[in-house]
PDB file of N, CA and C in Angstrom:
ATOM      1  N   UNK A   1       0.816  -1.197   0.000  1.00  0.00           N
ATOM      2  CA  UNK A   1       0.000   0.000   0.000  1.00  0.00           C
ATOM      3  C   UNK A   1       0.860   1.260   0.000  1.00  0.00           C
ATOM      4  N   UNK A   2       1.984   1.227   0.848  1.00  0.00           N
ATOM      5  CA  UNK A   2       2.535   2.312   0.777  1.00  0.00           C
ATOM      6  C   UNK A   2       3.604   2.871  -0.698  1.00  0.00           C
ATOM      7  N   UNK A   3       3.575   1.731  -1.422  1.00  0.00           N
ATOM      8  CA  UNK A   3       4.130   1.980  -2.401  1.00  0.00           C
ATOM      9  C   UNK A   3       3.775   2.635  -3.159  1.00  0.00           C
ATOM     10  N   UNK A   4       2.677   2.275  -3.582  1.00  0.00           N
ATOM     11  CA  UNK A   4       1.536   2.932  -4.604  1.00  0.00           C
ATOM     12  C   UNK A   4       0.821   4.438  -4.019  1.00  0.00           C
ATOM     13  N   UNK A   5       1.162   4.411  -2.732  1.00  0.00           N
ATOM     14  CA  UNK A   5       0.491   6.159  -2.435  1.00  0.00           C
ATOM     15  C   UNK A   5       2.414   6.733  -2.670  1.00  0.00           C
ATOM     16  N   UNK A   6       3.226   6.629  -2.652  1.00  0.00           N
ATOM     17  CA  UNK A   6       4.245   6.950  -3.226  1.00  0.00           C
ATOM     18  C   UNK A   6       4.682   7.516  -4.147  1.00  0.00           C
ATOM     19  N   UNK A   7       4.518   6.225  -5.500  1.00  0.00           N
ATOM     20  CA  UNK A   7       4.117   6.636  -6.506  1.00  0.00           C
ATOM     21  C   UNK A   7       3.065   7.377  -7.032  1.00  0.00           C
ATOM     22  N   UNK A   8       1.671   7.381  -6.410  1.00  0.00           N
ATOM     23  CA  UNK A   8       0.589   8.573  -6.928  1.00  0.00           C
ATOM     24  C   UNK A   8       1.498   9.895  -5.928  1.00  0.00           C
ATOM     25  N   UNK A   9       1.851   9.962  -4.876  1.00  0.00           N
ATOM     26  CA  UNK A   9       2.819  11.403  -4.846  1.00  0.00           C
ATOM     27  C   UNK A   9       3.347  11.801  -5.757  1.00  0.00           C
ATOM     28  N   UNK A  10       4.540  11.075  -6.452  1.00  0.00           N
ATOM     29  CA  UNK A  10       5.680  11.288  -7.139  1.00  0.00           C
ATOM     30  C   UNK A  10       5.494  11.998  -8.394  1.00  0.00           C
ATOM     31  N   UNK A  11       4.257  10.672  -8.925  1.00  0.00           N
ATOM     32  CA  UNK A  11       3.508  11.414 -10.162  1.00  0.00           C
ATOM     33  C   UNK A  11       2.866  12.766 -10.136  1.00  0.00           C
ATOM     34  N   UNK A  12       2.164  12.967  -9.387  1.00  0.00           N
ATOM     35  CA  UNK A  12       1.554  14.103  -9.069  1.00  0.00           C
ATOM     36  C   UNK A  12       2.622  15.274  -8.766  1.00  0.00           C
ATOM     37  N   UNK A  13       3.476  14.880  -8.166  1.00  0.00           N
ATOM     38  CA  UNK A  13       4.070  16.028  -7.621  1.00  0.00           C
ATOM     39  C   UNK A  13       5.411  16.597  -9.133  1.00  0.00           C
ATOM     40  N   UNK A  14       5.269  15.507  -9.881  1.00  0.00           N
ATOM     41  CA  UNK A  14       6.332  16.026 -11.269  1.00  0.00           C
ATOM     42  C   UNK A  14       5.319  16.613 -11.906  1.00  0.00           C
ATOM     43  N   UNK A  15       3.908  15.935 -12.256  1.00  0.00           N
ATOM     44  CA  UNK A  15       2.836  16.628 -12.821  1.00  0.00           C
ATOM     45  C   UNK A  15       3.280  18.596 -12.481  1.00  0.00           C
ATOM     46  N   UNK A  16       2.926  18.691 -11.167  1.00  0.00           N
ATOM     47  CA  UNK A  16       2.547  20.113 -10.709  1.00  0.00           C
ATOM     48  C   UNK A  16       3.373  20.728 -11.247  1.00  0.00           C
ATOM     49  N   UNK A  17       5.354  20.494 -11.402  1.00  0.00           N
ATOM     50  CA  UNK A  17       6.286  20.824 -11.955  1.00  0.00           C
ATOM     51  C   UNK A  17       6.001  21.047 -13.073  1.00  0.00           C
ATOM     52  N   UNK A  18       6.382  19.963 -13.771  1.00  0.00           N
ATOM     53  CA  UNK A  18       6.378  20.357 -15.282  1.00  0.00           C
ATOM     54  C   UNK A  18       5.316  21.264 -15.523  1.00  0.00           C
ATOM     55  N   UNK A  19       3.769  21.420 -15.328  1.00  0.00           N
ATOM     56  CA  UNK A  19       2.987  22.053 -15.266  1.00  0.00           C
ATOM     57  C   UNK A  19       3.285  24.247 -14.983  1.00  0.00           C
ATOM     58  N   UNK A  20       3.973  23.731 -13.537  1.00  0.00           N
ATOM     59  CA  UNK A  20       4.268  25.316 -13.364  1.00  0.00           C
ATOM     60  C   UNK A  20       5.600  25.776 -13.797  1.00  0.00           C
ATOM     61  N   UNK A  21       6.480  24.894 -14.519  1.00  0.00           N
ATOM     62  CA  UNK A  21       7.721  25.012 -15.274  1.00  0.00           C
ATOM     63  C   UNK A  21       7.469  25.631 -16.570  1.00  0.00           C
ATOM     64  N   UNK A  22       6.242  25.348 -17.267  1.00  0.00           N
ATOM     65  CA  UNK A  22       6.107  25.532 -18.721  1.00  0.00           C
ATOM     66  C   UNK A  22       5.565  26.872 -18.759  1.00  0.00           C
ATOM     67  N   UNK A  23       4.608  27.235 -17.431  1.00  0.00           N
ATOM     68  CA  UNK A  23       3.944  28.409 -16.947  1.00  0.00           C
ATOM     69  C   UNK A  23       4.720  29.404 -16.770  1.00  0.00           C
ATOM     70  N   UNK A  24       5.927  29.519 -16.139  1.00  0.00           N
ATOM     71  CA  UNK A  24       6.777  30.010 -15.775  1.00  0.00           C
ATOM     72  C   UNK A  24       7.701  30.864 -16.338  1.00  0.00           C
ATOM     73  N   UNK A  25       8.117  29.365 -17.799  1.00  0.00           N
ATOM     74  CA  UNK A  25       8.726  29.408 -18.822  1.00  0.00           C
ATOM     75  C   UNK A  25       8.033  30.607 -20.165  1.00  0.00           C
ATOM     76  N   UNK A  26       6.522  30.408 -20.221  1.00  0.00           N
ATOM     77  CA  UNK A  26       5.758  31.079 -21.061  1.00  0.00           C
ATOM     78  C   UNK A  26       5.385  32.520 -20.896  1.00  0.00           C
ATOM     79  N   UNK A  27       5.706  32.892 -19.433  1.00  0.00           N
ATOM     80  CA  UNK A  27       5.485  33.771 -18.672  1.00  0.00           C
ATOM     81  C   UNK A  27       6.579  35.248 -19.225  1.00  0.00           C
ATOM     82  N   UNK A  28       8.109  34.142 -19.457  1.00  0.00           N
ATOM     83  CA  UNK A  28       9.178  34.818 -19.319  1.00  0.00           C
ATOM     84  C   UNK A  28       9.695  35.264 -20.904  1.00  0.00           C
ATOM     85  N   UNK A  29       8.972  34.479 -21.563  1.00  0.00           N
ATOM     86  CA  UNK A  29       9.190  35.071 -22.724  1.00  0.00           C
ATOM     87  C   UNK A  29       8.574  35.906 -23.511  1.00  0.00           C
ATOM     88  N   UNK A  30       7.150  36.392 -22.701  1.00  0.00           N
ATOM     89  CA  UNK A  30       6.366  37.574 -23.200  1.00  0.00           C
ATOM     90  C   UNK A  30       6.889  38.904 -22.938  1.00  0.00           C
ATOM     91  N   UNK A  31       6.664  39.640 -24.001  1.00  0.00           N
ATOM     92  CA  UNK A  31       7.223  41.039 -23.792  1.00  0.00           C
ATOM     93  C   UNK A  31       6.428  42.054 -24.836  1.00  0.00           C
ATOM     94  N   UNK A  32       5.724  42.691 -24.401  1.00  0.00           N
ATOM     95  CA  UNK A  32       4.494  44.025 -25.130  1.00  0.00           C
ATOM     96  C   UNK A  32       5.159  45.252 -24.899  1.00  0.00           C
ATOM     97  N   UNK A  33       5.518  45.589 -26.022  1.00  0.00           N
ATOM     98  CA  UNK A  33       6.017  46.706 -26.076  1.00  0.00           C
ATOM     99  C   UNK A  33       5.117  47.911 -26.480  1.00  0.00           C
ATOM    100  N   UNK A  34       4.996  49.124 -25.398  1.00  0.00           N
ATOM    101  CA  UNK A  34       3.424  49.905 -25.352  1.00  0.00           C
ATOM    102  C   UNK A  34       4.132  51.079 -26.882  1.00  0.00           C
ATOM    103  N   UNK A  35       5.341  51.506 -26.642  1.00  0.00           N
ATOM    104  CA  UNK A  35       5.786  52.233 -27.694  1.00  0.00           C
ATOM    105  C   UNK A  35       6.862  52.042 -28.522  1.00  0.00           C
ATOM    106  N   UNK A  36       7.474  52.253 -29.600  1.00  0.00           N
ATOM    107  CA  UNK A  36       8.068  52.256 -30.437  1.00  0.00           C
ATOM    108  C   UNK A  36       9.093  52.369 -29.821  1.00  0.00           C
ATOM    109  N   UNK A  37      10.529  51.449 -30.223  1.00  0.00           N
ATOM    110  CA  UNK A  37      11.820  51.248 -30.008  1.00  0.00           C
ATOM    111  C   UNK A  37      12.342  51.707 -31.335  1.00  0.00           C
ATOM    112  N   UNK A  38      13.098  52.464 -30.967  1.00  0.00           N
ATOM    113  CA  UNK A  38      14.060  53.274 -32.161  1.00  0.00           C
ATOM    114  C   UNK A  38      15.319  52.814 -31.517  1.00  0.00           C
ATOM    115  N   UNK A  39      16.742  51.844 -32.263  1.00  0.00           N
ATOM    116  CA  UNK A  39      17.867  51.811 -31.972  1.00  0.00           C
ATOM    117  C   UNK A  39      18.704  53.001 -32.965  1.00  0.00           C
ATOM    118  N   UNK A  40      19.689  53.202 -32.662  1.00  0.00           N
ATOM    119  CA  UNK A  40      20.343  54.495 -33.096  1.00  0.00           C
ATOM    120  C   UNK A  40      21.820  54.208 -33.053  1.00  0.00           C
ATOM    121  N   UNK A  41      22.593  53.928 -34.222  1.00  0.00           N
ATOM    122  CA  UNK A  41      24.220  53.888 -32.837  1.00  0.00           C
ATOM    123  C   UNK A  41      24.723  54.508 -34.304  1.00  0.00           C
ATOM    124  N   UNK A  42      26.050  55.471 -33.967  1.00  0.00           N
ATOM    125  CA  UNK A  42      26.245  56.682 -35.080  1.00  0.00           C
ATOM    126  C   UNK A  42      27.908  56.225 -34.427  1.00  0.00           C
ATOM    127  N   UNK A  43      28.320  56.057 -34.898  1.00  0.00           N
ATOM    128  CA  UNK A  43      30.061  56.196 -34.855  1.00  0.00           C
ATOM    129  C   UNK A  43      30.838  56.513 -36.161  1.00  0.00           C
ATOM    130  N   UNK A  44      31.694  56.836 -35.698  1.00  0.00           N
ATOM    131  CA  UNK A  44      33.113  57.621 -36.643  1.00  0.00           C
ATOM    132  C   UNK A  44      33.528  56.374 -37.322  1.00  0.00           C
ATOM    133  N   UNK A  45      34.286  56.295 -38.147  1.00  0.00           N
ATOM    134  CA  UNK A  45      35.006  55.334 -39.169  1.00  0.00           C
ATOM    135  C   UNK A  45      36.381  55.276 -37.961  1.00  0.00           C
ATOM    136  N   UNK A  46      37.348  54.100 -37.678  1.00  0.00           N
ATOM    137  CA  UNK A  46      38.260  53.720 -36.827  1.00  0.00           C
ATOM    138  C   UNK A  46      39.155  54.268 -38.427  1.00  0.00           C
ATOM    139  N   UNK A  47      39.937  55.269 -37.635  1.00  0.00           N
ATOM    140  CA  UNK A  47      41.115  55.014 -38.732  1.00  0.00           C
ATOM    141  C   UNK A  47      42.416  54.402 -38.246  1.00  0.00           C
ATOM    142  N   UNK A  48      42.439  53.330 -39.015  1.00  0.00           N
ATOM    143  CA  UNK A  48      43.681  52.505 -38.717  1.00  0.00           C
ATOM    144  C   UNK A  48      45.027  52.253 -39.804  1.00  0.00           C
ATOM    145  N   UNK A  49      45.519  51.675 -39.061  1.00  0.00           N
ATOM    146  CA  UNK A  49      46.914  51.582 -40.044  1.00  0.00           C
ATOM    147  C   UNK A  49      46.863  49.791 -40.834  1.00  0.00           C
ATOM    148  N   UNK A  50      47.382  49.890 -41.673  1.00  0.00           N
ATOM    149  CA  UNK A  50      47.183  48.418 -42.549  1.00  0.00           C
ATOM    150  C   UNK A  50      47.725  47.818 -41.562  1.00  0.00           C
ATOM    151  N   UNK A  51      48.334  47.082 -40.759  1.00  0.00           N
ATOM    152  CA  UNK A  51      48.935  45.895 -39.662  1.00  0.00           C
ATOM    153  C   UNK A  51      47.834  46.321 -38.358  1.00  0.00           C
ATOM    154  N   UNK A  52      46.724  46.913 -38.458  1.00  0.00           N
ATOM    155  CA  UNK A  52      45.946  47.185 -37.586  1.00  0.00           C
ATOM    156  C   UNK A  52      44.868  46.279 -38.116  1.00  0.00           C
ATOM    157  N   UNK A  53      44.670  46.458 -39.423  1.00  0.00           N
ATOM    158  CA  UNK A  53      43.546  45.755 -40.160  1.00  0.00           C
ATOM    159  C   UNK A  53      43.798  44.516 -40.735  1.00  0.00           C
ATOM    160  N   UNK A  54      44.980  43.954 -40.333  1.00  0.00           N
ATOM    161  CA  UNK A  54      45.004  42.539 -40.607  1.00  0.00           C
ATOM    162  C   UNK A  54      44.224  41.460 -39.781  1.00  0.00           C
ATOM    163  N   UNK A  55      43.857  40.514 -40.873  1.00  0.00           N
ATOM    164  CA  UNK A  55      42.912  39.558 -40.229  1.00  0.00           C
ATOM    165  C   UNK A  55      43.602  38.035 -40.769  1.00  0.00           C
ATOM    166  N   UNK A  56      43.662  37.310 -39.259  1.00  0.00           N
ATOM    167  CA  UNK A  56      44.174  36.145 -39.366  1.00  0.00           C
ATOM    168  C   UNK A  56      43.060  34.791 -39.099  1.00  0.00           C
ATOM    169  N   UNK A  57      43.305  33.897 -40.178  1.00  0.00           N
ATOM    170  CA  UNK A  57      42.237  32.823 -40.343  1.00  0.00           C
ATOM    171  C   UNK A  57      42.863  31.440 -40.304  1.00  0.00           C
ATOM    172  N   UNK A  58      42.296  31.324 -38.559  1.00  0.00           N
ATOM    173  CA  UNK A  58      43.060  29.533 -38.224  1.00  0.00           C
ATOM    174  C   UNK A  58      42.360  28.581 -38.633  1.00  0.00           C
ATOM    175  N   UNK A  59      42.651  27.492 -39.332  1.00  0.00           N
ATOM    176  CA  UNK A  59      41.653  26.601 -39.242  1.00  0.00           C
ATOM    177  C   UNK A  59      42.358  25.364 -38.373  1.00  0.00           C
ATOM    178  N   UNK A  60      42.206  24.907 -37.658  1.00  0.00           N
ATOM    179  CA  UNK A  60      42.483  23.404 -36.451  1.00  0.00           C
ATOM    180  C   UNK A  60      41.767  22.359 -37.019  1.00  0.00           C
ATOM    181  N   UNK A  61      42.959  21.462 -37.127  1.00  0.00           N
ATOM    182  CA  UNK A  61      42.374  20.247 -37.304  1.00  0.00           C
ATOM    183  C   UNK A  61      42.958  19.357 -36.902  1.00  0.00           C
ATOM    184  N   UNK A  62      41.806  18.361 -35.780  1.00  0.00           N
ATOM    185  CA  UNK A  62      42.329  17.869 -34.674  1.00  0.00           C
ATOM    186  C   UNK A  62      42.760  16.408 -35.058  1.00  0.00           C
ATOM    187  N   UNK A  63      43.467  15.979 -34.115  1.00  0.00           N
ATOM    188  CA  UNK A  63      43.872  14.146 -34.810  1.00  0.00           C
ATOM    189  C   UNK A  63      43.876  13.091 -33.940  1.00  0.00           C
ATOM    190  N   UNK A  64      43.212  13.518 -33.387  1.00  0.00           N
ATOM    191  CA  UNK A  64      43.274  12.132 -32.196  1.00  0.00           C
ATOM    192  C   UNK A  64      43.628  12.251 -30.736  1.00  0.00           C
ATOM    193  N   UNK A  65      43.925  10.937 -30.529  1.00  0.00           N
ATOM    194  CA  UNK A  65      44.915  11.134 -29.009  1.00  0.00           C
ATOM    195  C   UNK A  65      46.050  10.851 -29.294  1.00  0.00           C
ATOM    196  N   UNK A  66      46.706  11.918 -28.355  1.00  0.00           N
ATOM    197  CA  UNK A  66      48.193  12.420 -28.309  1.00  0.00           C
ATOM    198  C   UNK A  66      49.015  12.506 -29.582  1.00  0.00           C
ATOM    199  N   UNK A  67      47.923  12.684 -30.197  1.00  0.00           N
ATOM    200  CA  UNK A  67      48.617  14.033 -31.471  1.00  0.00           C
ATOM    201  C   UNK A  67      48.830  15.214 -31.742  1.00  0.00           C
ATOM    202  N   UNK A  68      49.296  15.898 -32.313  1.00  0.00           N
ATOM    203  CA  UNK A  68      48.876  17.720 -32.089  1.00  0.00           C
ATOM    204  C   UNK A  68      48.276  18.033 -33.298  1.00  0.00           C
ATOM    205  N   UNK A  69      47.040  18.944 -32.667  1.00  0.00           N
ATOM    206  CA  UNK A  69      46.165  19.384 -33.993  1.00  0.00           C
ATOM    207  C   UNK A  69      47.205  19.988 -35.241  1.00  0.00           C
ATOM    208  N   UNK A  70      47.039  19.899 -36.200  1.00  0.00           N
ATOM    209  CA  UNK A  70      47.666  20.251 -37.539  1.00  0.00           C
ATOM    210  C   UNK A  70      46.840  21.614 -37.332  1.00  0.00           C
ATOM    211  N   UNK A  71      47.342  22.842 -37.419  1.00  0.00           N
ATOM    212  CA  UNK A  71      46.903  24.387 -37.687  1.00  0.00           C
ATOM    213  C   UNK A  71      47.220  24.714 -39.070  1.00  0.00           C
ATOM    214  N   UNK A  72      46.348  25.660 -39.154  1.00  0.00           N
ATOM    215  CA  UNK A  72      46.667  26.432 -40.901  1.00  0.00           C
ATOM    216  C   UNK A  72      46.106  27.655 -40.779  1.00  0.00           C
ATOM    217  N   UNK A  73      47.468  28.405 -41.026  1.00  0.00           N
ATOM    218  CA  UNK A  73      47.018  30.037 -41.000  1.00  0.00           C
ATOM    219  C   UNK A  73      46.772  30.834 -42.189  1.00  0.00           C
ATOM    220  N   UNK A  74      46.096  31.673 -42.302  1.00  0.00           N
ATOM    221  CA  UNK A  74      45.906  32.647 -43.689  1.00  0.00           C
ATOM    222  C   UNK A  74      46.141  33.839 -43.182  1.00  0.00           C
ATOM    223  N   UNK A  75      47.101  34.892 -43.578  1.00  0.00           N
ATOM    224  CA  UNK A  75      46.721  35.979 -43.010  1.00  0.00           C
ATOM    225  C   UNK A  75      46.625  36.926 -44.211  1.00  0.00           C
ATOM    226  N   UNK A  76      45.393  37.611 -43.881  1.00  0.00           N
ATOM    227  CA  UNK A  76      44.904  38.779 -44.901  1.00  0.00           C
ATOM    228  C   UNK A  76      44.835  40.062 -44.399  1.00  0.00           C
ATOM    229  N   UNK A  77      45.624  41.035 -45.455  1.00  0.00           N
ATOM    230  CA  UNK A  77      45.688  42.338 -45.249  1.00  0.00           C
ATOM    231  C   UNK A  77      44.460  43.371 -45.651  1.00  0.00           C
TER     232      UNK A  77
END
């Protein structure tokens, strides 16, 4: 007997969870916005020097155990 009032706890009591989890969850992702959002962002041009604006492109490629990844660099000006 006591097993089975156990289990109707257990059940019940994940029921209520998941139940006020999804509530919770649905709760938190509403958002009404009463007026208009205007984003705005105004910046200057960065003036930089060419070795400022270099961009380097790794690609890793891994090999196992106790190997060392093989790297490959590109670098673009």
């Amino acid at each position: 007997m006591r097993t089975n009032f156990r289990h109707a706890i257990c059940t019940t009591g994940a029921a209520v969870i998941m139940v006020g989890g999804a509530l919770s969850t649905a709760a938190a992702q509403s958002y009404i916005a009463t007026e208009p959002v205007e984003t705005r962002v105004v910046r200057e041009p960065l003036n930089l020097t060419p070795a400022q604006r270099t961009t380097v492109y790794r690609t890793i490629v891994p090999q196992g155990r106790g190997k060392q990844p093989i790297i490959k660099e590109r670098v673009v000006t």
